[in-house]
Protein backbone atom coordinates (compact mmCIF):
# COMPACT_ATOMS: atom_id res chain seq x y z
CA UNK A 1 132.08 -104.58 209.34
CA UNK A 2 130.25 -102.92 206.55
CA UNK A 3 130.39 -104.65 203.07
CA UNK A 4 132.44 -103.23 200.60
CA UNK A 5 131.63 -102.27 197.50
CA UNK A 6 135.08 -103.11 195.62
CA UNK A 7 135.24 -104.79 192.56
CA UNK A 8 138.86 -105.42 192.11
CA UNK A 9 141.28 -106.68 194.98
CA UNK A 10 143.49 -109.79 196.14
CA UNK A 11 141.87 -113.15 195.57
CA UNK A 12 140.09 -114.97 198.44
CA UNK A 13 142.77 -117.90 200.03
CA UNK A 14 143.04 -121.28 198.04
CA UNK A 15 140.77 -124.20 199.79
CA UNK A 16 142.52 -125.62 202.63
CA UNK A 17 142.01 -128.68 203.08
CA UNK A 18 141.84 -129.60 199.08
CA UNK A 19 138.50 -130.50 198.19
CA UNK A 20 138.86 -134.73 196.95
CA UNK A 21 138.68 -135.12 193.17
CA UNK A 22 136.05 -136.54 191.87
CA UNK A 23 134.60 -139.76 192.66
CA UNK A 24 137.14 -139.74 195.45
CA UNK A 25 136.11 -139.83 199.70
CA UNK A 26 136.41 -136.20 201.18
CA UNK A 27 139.59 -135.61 203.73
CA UNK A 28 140.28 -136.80 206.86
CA UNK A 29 139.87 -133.74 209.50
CA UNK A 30 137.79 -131.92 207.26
CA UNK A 31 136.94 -128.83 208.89
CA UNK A 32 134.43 -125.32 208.72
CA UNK A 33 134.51 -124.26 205.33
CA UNK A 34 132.43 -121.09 206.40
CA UNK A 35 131.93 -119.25 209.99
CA UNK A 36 129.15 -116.85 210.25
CA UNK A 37 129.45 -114.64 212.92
CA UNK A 38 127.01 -112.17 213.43
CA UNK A 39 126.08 -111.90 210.01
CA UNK A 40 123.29 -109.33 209.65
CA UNK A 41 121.92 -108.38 205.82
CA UNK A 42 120.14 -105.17 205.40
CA UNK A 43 117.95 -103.58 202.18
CA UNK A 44 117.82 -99.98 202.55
CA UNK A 45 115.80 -99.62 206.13
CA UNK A 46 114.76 -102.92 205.96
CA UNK A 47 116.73 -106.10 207.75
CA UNK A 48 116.39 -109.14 206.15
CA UNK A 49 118.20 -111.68 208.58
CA UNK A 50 119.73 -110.20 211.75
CA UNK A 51 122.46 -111.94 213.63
CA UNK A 52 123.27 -114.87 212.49
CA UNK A 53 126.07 -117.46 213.58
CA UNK A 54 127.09 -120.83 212.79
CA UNK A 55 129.69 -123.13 211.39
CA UNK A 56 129.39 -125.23 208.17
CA UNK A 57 131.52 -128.00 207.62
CA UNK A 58 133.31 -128.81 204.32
CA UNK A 59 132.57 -131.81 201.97
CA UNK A 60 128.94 -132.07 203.93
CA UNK A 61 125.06 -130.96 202.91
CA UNK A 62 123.97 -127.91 204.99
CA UNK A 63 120.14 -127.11 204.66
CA UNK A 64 118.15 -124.14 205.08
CA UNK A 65 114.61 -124.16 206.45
CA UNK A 66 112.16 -121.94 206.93
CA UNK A 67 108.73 -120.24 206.38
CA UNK A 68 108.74 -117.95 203.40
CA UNK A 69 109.68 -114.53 203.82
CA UNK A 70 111.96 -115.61 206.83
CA UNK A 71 115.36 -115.04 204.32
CA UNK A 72 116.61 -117.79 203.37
CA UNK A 73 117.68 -117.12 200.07
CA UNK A 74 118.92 -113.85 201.34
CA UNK A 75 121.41 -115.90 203.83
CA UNK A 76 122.69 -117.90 201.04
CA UNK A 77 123.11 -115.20 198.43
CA UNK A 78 125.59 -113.61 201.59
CA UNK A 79 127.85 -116.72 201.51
CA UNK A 80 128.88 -115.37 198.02
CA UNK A 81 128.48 -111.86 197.71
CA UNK A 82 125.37 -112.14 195.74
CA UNK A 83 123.72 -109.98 197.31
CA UNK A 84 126.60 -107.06 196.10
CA UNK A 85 124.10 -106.89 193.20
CA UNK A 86 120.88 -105.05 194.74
CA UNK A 87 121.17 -101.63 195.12
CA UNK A 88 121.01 -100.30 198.64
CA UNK A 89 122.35 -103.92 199.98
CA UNK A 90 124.35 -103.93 203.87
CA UNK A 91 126.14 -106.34 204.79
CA UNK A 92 127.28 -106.27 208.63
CA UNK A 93 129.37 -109.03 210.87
CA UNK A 94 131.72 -111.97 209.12
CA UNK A 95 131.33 -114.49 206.40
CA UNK A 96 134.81 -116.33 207.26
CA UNK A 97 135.55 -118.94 204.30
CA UNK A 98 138.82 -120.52 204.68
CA UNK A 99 140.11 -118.70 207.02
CA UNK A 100 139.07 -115.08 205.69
CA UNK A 101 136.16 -112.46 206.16
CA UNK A 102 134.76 -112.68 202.59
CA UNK A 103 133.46 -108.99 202.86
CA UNK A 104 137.15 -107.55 203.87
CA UNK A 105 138.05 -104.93 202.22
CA UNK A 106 140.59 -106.58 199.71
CA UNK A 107 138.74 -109.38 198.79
CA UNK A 108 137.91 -109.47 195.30
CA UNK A 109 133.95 -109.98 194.73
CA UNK A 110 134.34 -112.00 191.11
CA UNK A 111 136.64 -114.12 192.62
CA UNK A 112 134.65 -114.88 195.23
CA UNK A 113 131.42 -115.92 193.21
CA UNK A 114 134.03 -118.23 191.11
CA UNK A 115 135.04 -120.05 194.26
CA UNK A 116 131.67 -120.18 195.70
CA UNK A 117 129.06 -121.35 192.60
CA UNK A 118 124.88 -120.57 192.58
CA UNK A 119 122.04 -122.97 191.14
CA UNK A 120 119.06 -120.97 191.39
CA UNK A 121 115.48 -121.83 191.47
CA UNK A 122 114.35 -122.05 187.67
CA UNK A 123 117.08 -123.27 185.46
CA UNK A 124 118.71 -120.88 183.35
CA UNK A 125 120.53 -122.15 180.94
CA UNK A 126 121.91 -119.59 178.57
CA UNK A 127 120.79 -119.64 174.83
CA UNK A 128 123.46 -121.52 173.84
CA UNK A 129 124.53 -124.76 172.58
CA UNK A 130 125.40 -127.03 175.81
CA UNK A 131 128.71 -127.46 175.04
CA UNK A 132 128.63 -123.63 175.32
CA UNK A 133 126.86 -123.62 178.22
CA UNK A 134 129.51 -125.68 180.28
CA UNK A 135 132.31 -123.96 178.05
CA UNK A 136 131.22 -120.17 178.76
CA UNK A 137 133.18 -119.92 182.22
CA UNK A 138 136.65 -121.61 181.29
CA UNK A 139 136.45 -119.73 178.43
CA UNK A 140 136.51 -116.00 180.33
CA UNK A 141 139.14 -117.68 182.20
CA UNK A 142 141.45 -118.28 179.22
CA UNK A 143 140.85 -121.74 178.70
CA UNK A 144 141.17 -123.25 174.54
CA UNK A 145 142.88 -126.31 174.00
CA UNK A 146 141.45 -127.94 176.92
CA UNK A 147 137.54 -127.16 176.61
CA UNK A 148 136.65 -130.70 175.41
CA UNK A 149 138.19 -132.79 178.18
CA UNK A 150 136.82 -129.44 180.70
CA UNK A 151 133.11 -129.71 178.91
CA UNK A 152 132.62 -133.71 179.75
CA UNK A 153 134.32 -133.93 182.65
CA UNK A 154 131.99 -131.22 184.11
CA UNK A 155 128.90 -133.09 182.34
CA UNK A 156 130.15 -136.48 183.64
CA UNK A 157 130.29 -134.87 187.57
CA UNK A 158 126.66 -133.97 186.88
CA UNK A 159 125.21 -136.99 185.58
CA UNK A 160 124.67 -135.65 182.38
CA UNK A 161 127.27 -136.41 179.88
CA UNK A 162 125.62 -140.20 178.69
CA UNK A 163 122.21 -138.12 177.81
CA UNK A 164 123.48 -135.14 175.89
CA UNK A 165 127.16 -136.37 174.42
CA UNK A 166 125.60 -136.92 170.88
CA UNK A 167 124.26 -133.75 170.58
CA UNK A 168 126.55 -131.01 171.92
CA UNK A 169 126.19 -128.75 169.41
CA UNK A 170 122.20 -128.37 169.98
CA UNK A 171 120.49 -125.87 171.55
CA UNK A 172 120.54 -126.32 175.94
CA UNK A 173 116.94 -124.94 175.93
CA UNK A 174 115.78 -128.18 174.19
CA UNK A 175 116.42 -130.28 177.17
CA UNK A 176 113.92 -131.01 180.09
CA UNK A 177 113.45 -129.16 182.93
CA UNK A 178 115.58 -131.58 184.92
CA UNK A 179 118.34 -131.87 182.50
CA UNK A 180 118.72 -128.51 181.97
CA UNK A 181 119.31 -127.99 185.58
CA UNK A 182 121.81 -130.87 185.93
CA UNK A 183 123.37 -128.85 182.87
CA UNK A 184 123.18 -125.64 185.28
CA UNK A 185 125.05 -127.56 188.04
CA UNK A 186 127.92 -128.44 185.23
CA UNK A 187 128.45 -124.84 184.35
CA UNK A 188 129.01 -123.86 187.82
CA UNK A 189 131.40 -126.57 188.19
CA UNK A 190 132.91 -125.99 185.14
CA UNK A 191 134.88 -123.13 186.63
CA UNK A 192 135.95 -125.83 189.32
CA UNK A 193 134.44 -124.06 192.56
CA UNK A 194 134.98 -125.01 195.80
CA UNK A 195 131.51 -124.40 197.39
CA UNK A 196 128.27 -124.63 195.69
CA UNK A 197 124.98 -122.73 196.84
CA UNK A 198 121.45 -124.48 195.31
CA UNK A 199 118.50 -122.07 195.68
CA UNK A 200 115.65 -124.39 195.61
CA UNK A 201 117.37 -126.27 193.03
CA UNK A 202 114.00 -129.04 192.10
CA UNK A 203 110.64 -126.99 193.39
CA UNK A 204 110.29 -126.83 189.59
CA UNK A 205 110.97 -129.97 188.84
CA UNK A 206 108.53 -133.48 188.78
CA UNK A 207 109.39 -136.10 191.35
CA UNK A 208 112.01 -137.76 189.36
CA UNK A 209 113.94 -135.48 187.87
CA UNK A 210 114.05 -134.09 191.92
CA UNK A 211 115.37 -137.58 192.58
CA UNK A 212 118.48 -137.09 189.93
CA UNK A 213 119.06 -134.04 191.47
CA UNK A 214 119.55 -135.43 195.30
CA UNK A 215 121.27 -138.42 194.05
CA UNK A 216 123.75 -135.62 192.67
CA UNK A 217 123.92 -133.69 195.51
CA UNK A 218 124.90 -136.99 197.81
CA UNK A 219 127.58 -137.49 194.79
CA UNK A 220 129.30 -134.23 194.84
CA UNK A 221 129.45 -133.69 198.42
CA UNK A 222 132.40 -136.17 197.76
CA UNK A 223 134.37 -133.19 196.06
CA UNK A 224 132.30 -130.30 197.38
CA UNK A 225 130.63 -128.29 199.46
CA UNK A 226 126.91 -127.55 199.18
CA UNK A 227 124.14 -125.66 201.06
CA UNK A 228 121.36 -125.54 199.84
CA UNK A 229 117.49 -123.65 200.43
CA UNK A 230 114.70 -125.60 200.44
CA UNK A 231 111.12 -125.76 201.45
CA UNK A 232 110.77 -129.37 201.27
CA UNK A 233 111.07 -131.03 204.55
CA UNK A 234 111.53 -134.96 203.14
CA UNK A 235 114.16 -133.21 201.13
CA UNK A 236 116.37 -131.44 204.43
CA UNK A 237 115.39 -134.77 206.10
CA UNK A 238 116.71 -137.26 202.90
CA UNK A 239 119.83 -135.20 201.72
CA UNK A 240 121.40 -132.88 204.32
CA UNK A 241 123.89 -133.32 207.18
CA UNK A 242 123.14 -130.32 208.69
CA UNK A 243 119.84 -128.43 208.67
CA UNK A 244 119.49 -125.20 209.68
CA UNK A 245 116.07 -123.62 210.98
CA UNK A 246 115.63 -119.85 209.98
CA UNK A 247 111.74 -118.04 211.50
CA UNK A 248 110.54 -114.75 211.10
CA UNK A 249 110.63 -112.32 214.34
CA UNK A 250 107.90 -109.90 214.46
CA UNK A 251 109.14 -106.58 216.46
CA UNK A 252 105.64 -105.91 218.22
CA UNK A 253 106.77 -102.15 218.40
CA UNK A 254 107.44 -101.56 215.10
CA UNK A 255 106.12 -104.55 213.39
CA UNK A 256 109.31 -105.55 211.59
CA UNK A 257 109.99 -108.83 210.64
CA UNK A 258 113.46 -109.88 210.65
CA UNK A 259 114.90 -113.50 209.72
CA UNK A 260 116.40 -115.13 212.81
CA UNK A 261 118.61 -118.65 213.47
CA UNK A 262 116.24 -120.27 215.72
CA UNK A 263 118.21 -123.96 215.32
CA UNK A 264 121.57 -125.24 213.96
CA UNK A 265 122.15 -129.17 214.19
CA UNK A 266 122.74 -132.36 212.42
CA UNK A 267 119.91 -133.42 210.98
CA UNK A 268 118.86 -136.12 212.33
CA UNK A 269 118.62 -134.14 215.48
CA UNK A 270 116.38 -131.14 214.01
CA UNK A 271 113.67 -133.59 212.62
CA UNK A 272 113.35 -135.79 215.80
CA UNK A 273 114.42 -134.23 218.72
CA UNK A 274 114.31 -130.61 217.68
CA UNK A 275 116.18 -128.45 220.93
CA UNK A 276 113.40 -125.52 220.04
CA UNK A 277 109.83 -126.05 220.13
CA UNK A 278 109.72 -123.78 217.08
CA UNK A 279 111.40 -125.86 215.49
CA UNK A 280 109.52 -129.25 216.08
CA UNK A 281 106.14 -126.87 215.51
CA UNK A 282 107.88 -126.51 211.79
CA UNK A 283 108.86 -129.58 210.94
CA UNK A 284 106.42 -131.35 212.34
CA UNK A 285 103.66 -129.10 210.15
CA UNK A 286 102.40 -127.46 213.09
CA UNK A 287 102.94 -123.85 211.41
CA UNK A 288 104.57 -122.79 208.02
């Protein structure tokens, strides 16, 4: 399967199960919210992760390890067609989220990032007021009369609202670094997303705010879905139910090196009683 580059089509299927609302336990039964099946991601002539497959479950914390340059980010930008947006991108095998191949033919990409949100690395808030921060995405989606109740609800899920409620109206790039990612994490789930995708979400942030962040994370999962990239092993260990353990291969012919799944496991199981000794030479410090 080759990705396609459409930008209009049928939306992806609704969520099935329903994530819980907020503050509420996640479903009985709940199932894989994404299979990866061969999933190989390609810049021009060079492959970025080859081959990868595994099964993340809904309403849980996946984790993604690795030394840098391995592609990490690179796998989580596939899980939502991120990766549509650099030139010369190929995207080969299946991204299967409820129950469809995200990079079908039909599937409409916009849709698909508004399903599946991204916190990235830095926070980016835009230079806006934070109410318009958290009101920019139900806004493109027609929303009016509704913004207030959308704008603290949204601030409320990320632990935000009780800090910044007084002052709305002032600018989001007066906040700290921590709040203004927490404000990050309400924009994306302003738009009410089923899945969301943190990129490093607290490498720049100091020890506590990274603490408000996790707490967060172990909140949400409640209603969501997250996986997130990170190069902090206390982190993978503290937060995640799943970590997964992504190494460079080095092609001795050619000298390529290629991301590849070396380990895919609960947690608990990666960081003491690893299946791969790769894996226990990583997280133990060993290499990396």
């Amino acid at each position: 399967m080759q990705q396609s580059r459409a930008e209009t089509g049928t939306p992806i299927p609704a969520p099935a199960p329903a994530a819980a609302p907020a503050g509420e336990p996640a479903p009985t039964g709940a199932t894989e919210i994404f299979q990866l099946r061969g999933l190989t991601c390609r810049y021009g002539g060079f492959t970025a992760v080859r081959d990868i497959s595994l099964d993340i479950q809904r309403n849980e914390i996946t984790a993604i390890i690795g030394p840098s340059g391995c592609g990490k980010s690179t796998l989580l930008r596939c899980l939502n067609r991120m990766n549509d947006l650099v030139e010369g991108t190929r995207v080969t095998g299946e991204v299967i989220y409820n129950g469809e191949d995200i990079y079908a033919p039909h599937i409409d990409p916009v849709e698909v990032r508004r399903r599946i949100g991204m916190v990235f690395q830095e926070p980016n808030p835009f230079p806006k007021s934070i109410y318009d921060n958290v009101a920019f995405g139900p806004k493109l989606e027609g929303h009016r009369s509704d913004l207030d109740d959308i704008v603290e609800s949204s601030l409320r899920q990320a632990a935000l609202w009780d800090e910044v409620k007084g002052k709305l109206k002032q600018s989001a790039l007066s906040l700290s670094g921590g709040q203004q990612q927490r404000l990050c994490i309400a924009r994306a789930l302003a738009v009410e997303p089923d899945v969301i995708l943190m990129d490093e979400p607290a490498s720049a942030l100091d020890p506590i705010a990274t603490l408000r962040i996790e707490d967060l994370m172990e909140e949400l999962k409640r209603s969501y879905s997250i996986v997130i990239v990170t190069h902090n092993m206390q982190q993978a260990a503290r937060i995640s139910d799943k970590t997964a353990f992504v190494t460079v291969r080095v092609e001795n012919e050619t000298d390529e090196r290629t991301g590849e799944l070396v380990e895919f496991d609960d947690t608990t199981r990666i960081f003491t009683a690893a299946a791969d000794q790769r894996t226990e030479d990583y997280v133990t410090g060993r290499f990396g």
